[in-house]
Protein backbone atom coordinates (compact mmCIF):
# COMPACT_ATOMS: atom_id res chain seq x y z
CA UNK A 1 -10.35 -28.34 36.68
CA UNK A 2 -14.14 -27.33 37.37
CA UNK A 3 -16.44 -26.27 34.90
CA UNK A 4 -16.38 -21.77 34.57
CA UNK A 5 -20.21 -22.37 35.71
CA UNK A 6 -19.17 -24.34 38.98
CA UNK A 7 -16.50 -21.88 39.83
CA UNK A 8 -18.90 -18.82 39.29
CA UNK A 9 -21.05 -20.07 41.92
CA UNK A 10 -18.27 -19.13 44.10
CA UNK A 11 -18.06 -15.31 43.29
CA UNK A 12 -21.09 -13.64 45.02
CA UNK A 13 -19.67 -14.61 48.27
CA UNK A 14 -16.10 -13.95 47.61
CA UNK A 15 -17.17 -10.79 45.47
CA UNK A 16 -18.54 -9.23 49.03
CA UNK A 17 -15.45 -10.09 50.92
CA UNK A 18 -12.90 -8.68 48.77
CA UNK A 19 -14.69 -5.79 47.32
CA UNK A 20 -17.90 -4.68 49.07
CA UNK A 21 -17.11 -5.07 53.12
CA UNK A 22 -15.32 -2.70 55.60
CA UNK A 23 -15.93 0.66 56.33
CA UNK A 24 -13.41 3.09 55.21
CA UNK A 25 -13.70 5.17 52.53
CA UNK A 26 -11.40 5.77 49.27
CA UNK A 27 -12.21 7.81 46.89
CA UNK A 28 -16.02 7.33 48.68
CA UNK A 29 -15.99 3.31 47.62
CA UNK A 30 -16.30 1.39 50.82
CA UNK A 31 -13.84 -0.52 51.42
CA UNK A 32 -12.55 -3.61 53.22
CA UNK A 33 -10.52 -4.29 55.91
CA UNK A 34 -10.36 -7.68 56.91
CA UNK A 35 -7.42 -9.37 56.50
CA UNK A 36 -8.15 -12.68 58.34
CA UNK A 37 -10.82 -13.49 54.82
CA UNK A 38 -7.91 -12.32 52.47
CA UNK A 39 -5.94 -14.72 54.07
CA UNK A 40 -8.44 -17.14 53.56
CA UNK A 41 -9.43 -15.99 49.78
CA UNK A 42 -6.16 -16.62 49.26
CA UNK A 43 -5.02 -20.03 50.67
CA UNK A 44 -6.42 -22.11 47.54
CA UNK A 45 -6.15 -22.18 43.88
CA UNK A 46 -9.96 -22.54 43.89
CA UNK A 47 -10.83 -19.57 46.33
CA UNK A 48 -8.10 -17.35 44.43
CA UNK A 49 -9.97 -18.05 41.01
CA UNK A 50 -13.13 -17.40 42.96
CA UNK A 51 -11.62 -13.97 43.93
CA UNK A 52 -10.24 -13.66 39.92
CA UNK A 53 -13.84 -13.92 39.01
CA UNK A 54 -14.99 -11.56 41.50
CA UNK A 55 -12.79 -8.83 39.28
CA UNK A 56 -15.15 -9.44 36.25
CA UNK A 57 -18.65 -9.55 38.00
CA UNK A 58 -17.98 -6.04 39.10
CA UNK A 59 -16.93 -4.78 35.42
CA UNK A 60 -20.53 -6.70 34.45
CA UNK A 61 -22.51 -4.80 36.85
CA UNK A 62 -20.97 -1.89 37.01
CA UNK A 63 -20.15 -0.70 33.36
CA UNK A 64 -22.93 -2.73 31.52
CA UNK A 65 -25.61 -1.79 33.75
CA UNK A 66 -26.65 1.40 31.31
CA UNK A 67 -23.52 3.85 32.10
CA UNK A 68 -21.10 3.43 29.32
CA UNK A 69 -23.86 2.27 26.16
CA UNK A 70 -26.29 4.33 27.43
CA UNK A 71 -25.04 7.77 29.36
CA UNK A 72 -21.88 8.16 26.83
CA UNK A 73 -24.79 6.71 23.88
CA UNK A 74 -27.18 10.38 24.84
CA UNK A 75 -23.66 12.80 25.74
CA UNK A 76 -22.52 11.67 22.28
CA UNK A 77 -25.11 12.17 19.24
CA UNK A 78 -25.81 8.89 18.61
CA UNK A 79 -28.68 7.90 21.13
CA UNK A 80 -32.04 10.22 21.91
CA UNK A 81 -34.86 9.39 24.31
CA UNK A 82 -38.17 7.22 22.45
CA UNK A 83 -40.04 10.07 24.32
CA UNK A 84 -37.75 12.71 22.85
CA UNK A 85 -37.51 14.47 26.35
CA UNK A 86 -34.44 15.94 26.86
CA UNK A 87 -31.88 15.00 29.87
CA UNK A 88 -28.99 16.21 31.66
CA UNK A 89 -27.21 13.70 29.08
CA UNK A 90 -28.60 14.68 25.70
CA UNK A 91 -28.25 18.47 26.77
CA UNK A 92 -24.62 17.72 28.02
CA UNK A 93 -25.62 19.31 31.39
CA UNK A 94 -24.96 16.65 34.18
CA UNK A 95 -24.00 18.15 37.00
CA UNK A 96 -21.52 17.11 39.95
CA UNK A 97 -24.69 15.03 41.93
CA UNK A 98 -25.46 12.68 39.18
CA UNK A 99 -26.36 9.31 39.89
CA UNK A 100 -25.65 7.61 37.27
CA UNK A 101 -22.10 9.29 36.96
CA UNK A 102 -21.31 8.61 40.75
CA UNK A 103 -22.66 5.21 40.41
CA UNK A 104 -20.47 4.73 37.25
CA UNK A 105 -17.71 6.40 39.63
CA UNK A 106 -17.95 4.45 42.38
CA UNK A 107 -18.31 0.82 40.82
CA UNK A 108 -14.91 1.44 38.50
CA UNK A 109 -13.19 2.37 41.76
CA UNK A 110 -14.51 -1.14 42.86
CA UNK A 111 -13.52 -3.04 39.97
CA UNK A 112 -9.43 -1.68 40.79
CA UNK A 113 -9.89 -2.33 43.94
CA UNK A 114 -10.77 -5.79 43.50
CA UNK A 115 -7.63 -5.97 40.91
CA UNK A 116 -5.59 -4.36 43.25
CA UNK A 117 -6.79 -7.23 45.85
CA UNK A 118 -6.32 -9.93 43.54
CA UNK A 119 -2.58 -9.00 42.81
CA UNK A 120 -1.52 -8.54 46.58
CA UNK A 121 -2.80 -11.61 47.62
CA UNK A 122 -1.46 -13.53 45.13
CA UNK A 123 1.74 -11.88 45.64
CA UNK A 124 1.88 -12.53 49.19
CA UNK A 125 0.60 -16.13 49.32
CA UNK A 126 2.53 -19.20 49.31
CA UNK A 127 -0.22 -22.30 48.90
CA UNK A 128 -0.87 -21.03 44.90
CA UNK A 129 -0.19 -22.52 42.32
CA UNK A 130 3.04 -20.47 40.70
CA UNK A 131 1.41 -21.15 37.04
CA UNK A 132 -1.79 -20.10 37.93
CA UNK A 133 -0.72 -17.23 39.71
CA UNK A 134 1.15 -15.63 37.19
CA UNK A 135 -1.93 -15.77 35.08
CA UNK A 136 -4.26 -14.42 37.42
CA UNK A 137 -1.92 -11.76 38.08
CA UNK A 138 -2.07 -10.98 34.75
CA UNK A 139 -5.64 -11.07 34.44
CA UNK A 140 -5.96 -8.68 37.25
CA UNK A 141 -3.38 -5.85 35.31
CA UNK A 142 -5.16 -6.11 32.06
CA UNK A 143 -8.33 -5.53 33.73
CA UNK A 144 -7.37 -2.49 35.99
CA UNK A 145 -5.85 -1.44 32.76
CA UNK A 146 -8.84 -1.74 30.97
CA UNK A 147 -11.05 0.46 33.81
CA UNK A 148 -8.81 2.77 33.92
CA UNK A 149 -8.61 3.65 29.76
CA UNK A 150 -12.48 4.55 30.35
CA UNK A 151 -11.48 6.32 33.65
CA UNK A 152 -9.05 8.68 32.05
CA UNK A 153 -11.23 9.06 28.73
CA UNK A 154 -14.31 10.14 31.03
CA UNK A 155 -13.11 12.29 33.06
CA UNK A 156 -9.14 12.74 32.16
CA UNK A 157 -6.88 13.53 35.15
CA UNK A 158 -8.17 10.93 37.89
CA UNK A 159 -6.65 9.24 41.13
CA UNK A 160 -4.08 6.30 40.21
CA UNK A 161 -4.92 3.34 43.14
CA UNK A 162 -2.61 0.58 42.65
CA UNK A 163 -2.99 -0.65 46.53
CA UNK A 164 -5.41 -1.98 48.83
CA UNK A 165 -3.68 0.44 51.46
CA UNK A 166 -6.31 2.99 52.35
CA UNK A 167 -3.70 5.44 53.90
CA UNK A 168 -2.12 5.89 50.76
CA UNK A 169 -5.21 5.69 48.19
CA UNK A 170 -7.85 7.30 50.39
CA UNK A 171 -6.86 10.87 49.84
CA UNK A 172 -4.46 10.12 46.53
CA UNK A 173 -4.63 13.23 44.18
CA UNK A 174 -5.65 13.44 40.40
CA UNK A 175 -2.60 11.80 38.53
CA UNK A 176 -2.44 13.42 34.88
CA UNK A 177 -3.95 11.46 31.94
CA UNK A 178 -0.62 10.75 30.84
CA UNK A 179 0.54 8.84 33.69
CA UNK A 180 -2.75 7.09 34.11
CA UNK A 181 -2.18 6.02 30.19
CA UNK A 182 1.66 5.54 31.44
CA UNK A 183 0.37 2.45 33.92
CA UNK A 184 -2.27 1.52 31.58
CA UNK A 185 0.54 0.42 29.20
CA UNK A 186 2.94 -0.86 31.72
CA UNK A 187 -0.01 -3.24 32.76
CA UNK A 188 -1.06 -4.39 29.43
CA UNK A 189 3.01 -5.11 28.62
CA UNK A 190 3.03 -7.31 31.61
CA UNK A 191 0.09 -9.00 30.93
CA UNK A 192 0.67 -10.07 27.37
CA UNK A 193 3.51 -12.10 28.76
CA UNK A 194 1.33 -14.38 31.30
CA UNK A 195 -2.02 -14.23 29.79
CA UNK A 196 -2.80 -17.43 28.21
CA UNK A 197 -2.74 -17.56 24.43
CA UNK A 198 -6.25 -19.52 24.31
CA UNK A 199 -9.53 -20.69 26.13
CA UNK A 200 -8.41 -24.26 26.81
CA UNK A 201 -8.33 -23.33 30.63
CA UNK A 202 -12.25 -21.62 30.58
CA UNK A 203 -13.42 -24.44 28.76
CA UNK A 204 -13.30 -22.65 24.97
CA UNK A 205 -15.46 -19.78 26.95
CA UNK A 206 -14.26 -16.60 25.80
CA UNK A 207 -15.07 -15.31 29.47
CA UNK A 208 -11.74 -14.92 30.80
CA UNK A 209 -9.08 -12.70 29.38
CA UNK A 210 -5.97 -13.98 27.22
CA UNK A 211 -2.90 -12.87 25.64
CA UNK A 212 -4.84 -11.54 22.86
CA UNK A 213 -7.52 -9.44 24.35
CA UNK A 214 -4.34 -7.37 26.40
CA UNK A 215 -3.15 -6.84 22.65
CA UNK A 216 -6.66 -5.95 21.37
CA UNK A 217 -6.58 -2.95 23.75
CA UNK A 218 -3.21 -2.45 23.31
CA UNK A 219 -3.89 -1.55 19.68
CA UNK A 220 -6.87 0.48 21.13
CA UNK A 221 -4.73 2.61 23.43
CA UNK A 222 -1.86 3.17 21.31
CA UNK A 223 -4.05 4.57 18.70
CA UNK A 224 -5.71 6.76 21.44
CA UNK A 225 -2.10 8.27 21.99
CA UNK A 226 -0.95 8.51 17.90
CA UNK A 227 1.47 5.71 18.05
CA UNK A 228 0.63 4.63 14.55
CA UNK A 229 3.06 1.52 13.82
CA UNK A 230 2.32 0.47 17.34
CA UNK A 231 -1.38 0.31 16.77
CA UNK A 232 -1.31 -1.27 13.64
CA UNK A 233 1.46 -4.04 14.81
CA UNK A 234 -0.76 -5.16 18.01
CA UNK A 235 -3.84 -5.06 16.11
CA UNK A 236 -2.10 -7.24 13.18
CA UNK A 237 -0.66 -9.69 16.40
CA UNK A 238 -4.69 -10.25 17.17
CA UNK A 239 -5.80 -10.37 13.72
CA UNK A 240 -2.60 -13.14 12.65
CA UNK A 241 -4.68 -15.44 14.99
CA UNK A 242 -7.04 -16.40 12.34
CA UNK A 243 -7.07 -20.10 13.84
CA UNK A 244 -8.86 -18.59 16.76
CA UNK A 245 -10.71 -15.30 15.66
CA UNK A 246 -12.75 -14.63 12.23
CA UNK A 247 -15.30 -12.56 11.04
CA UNK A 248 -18.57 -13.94 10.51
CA UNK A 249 -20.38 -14.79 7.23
CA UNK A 250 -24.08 -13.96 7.40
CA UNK A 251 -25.12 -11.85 10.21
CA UNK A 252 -28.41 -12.91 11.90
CA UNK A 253 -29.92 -12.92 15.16
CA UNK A 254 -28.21 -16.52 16.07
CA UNK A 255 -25.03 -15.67 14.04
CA UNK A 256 -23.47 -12.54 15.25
CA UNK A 257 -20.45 -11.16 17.38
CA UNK A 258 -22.49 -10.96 20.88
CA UNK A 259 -23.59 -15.00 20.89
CA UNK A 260 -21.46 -16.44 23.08
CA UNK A 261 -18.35 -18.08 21.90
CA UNK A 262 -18.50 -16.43 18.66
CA UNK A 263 -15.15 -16.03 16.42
CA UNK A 264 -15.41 -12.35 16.60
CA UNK A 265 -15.62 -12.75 20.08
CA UNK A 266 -11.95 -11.45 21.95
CA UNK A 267 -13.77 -11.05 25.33
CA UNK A 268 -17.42 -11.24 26.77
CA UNK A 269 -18.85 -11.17 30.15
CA UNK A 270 -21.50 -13.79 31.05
CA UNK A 271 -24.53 -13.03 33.34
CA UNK A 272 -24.79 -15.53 36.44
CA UNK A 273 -27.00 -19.05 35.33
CA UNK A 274 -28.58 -17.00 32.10
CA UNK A 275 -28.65 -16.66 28.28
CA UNK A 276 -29.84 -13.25 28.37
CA UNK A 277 -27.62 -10.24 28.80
CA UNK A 278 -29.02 -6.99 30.48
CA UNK A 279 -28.70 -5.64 27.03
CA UNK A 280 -30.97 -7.55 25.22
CA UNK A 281 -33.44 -7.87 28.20
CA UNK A 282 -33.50 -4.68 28.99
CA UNK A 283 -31.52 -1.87 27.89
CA UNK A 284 -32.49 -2.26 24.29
CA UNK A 285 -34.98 -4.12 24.18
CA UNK A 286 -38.17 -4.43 22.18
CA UNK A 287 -39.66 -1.32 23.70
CA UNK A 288 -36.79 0.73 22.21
CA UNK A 289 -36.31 3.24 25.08
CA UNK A 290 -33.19 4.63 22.87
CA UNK A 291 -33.47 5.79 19.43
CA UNK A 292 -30.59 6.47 17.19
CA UNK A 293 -30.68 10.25 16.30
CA UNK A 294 -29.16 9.51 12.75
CA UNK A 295 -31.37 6.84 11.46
CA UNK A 296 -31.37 5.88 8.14
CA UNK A 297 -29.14 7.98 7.11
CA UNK A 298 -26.51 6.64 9.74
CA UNK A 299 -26.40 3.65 6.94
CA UNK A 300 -25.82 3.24 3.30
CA UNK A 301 -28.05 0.80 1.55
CA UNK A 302 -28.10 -3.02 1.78
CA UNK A 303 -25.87 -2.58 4.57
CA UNK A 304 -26.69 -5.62 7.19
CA UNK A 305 -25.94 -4.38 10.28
CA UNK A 306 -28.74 -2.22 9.64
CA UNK A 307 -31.33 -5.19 8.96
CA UNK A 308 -29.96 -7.04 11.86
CA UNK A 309 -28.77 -4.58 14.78
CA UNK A 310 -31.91 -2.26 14.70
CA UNK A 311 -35.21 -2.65 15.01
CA UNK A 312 -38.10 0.12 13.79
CA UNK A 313 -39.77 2.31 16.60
CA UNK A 314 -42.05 5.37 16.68
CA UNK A 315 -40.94 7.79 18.43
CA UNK A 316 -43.77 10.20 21.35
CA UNK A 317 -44.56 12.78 17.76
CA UNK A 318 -44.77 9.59 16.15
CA UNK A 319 -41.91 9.76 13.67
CA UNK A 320 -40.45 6.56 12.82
CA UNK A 321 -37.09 5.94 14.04
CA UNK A 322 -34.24 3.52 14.28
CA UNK A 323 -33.43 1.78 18.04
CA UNK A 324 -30.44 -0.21 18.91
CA UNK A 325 -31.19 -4.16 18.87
CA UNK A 326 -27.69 -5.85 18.64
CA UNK A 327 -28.50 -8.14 21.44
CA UNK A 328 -31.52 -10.64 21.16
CA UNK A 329 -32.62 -12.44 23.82
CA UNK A 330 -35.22 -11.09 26.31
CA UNK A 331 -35.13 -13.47 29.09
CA UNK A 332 -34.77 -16.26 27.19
CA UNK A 333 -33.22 -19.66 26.90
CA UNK A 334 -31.69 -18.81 23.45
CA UNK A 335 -29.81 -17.58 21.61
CA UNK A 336 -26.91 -17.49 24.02
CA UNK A 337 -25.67 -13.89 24.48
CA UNK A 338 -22.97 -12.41 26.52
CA UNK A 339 -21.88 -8.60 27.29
CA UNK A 340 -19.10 -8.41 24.59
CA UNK A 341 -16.13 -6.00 25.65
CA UNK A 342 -13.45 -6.70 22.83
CA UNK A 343 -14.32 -7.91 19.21
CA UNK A 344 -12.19 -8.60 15.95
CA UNK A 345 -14.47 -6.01 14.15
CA UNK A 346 -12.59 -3.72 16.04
CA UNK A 347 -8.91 -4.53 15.45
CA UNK A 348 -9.11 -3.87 11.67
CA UNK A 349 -10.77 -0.68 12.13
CA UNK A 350 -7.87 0.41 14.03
CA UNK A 351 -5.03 -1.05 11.81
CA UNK A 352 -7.37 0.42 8.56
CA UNK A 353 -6.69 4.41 10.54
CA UNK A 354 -3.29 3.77 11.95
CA UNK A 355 -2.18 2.62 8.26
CA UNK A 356 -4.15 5.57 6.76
CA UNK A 357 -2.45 7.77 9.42
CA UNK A 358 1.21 5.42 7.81
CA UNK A 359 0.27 6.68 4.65
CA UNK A 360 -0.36 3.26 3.82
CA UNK A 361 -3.66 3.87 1.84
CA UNK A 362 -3.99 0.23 0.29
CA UNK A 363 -3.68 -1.73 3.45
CA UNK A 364 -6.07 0.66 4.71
CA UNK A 365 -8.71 -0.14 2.64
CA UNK A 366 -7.91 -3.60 2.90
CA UNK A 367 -8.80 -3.54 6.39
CA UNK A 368 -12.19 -1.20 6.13
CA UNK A 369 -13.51 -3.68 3.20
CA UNK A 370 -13.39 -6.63 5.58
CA UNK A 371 -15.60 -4.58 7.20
CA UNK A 372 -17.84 -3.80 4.40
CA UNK A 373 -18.22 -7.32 3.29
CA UNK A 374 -19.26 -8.59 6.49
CA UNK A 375 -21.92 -5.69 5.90
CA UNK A 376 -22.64 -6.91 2.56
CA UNK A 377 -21.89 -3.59 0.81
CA UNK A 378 -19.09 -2.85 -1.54
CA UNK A 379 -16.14 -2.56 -1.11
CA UNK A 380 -13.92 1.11 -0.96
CA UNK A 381 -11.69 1.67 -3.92
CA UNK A 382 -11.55 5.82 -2.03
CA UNK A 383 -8.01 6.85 -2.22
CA UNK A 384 -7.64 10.38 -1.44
CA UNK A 385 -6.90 9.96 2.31
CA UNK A 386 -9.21 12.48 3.81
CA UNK A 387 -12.00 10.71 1.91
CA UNK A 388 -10.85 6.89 3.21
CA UNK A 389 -10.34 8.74 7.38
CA UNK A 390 -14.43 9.65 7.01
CA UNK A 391 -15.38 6.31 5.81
CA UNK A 392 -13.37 5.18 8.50
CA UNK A 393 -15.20 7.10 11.04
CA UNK A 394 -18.08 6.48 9.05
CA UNK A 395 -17.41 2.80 9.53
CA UNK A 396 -16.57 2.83 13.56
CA UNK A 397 -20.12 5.00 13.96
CA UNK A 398 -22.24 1.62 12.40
CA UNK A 399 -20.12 -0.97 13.63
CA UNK A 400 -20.21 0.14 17.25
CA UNK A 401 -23.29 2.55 18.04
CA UNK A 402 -25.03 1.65 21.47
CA UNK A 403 -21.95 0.19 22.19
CA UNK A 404 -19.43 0.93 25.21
CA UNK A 405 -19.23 4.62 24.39
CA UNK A 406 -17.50 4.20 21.16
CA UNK A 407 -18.70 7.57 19.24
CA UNK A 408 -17.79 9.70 22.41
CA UNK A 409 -14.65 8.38 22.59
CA UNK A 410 -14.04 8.71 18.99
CA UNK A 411 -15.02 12.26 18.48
CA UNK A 412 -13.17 13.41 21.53
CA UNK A 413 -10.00 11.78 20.17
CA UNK A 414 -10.59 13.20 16.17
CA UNK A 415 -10.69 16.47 17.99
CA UNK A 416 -14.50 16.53 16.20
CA UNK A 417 -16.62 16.99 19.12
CA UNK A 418 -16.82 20.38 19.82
CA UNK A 419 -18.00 20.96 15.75
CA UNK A 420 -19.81 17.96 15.53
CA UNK A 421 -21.88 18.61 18.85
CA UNK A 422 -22.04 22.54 19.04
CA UNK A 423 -24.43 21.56 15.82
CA UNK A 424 -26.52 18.84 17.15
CA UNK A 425 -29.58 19.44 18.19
CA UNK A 426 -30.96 19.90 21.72
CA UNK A 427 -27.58 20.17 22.65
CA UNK A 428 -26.33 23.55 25.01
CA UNK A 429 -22.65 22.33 24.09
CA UNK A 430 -19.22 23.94 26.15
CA UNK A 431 -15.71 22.38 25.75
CA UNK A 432 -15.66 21.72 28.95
CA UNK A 433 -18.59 19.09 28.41
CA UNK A 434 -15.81 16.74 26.59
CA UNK A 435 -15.32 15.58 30.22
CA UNK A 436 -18.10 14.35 33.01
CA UNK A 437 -18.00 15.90 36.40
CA UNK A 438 -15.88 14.39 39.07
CA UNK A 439 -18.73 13.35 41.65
CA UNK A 440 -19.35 15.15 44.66
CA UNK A 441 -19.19 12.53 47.12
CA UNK A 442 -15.57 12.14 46.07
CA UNK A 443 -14.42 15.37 46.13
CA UNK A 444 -16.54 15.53 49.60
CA UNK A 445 -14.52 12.69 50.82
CA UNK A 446 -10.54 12.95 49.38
CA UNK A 447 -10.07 17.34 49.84
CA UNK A 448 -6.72 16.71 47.26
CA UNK A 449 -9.36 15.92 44.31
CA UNK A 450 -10.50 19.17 42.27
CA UNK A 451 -13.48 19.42 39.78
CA UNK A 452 -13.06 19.72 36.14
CA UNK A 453 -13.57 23.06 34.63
CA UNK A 454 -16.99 24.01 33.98
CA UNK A 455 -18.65 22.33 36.96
């Protein structure tokens, strides 16, 4: 088999064949149709792994370039401008036209099409490998599965595109979050079953998706819907694999959960032929264009995350803040970092609140105290569950700020957001902020979409 790095080189081009050519329009994402290069894509186990690959350059560039850590960072309270100018995203007051939001739109509406690609032409090939096949069918579920969890937590009832076929998708209706979360489910069963159950195929890169990272977010979405026991079971299936995934001892810049490869480390996305991630090099970087609103008091003391995630910044009155530094490496050769999408961190969290939510109050601070000692502070001994759910969310907000638009998600499923947010400053805070405009170009395009209320 060829090295991940050799078989990357093949993406760009098959990338633009399978999910940037054509000229129709669904959902206002062009859109091929050229079924000579599918044939083609799909004729070799090497091509089709190109086209696999494809899938996950287009979740790199277009949910790491700044939408979900930094847009969802400002709409949430957890990130501020260094200049302390307010936005359309601090304010809550993006409107229909947004860039960024179409952009965000648009390149998720990319990334399923290239699934949906992926699984057709698989399915309708006969030169592929039948072992490989499965699993690249599988890959391609668990990652339309995975857009479409941020789809339906962004903006709630949106189209459901499982085809290439732009007479059906192209003017396909708003499904209702609970069908979208209905498919998401279906696809992450499914995948579990043909997903491999290591990294031996990618090399020991955790680049590629396995068996476990469909059960990391199916621990993720089941607590997202209240299905307590089902949370807690997938997350315990992820954390049982303690051959594979641990949590590190001693967090420093070279010793963390986004270096590459790192036994926290469930799923990353690698940047083509570098050891820098857009993160690190740019997003939140040195300059510190994004403070954290809470600061020190986000933290308790001694806690390490605080030491080695953030870096010190003044702010345009000069106030000194916090900014997000998790990633490192500014166009560098080292250390090694990676966009990381699923982490172990992540799994306990969730068993610790579906356990709490089981009334299972010692296994609950079981899990938050592995937490805590990877932080280096003490652990809970809190019983009185109303006490042990804030420390959880108290936990979540340090463990994943700047990150993949954890806090919004998390105070929009507590049911906190309109309290927590009506009070935060610079804020002019409706309801009906809890979800983004659908974007104008598709509603321009596809006359069966409608807006969200208060746009």
């Amino acid at each position: 088999m060829k090295n991940i790095s050799t078989k990357y080189t093949y993406i760009a081009s098959f990338f633009l064949l399978i999910g940037l050519t054509g000229c129709e329009e669904m959902l206002d994402v062009d859109l091929p149709s050229n079924e000579l290069s599918a044939k083609t894509i799909y004729a070799s186990d090497q091509t089709a792994e190109a086209a696999v690959n494809g899938i996950y350059n287009s979740m790199n560039v277009g949910t790491y370039y700044n939408s979900l850590h930094a847009v969802l960072g400002q709409t949430s309270d957890e990130l501020i401008l260094r200049t302390q100018l307010q936005n359309v995203y601090t304010s809550n007051e993006m409107i229909e036209t947004d860039t960024s939001v179409g952009a965000m739109w648009t390149e998720f509406y990319k990334t399923i099409y290239n699934a949906n690609s992926v699984i057709e032409g698989i399915n309708g090939s006969t030169t592929l490998s039948a072992a490989k096949s499965k699993n690249w069918i599988a890959e391609a579920k668990f990652l339309r599965a995975y857009v479409y969890f941020y789809m339906t937590n962004i903006w709630g009832d949106v189209p459901l595109v499982l085809t290439t076929n732009v007479d059906q998708s192209a003017l396909a209706p708003r499904a209702s979050q609970t069908e979208i979360y209905n498919q998401i489910l279906k696809d992450l069963t499914e995948a579990t079953a043909d997903l491999p159950v290591n990294y031996t195929s990618y090399n020991s890169q955790r680049i590629r998706a396995t068996k476990w990272a469909a059960e990391a977010l199916l621990a993720r979405v089941n607590l997202y819907l209240g299905n307590w026991n089902e949370a807690a079971a997938h997350a315990s299936n992820v954390i049982a694999q303690n051959a594979t995934y641990k949590m590190i001892t001693g967090l420093t810049a070279a010793n963390s959960p986004f270096i590459a490869d790192n036994t926290e480390a469930i799923l990353q996305i690698p940047y083509f032929n570098v050891a820098y991630t857009y993160e690190g090099a740019a997003l939140f970087g040195t300059g510190a264009t994004y403070l954290l609103r809470k600061g020190n008091t986000m933290f308790e003391t001694g806690d390490a995350r605080k030491t080695n995630w953030t870096i010190s910044a003044a702010a345009s009155d000069g106030t000194t803040y916090l900014a997000p530094r998790k990633y490192k490496n500014a166009y560098v050769a080292t250390p090694v970092e990676r966009s990381t999408v699923l982490r172990l961190a992540e799994l306990y969290l969730i068993r610790a609140e579906a356990r709490l939510k089981a009334n299972d109050v010692t296994g609950a601070q079981q899990d938050i105290n592995v937490i805590r000692s990877r932080a280096l502070l003490t652990s809970t001994t809190l019983t009185d569950p109303t006490q042990l759910a804030a420390l959880i969310s108290a936990e979540n907000e340090r463990e994943f700020f700047a990150e993949c638009g954890h806090r919004w998600f998390d105070l929009k499923r507590s049911g906190s957001i309109d309290q927590v947010l009506g009070a935060t400053s610079g804020k002019i805070w409706s309801s009906t902020d809890s979800l983004f405009p659908i974007p104008e170009m598709a509603i321009r395009s596809n006359p069966f979409l409608t807006q969200n209320s208060g746009y």
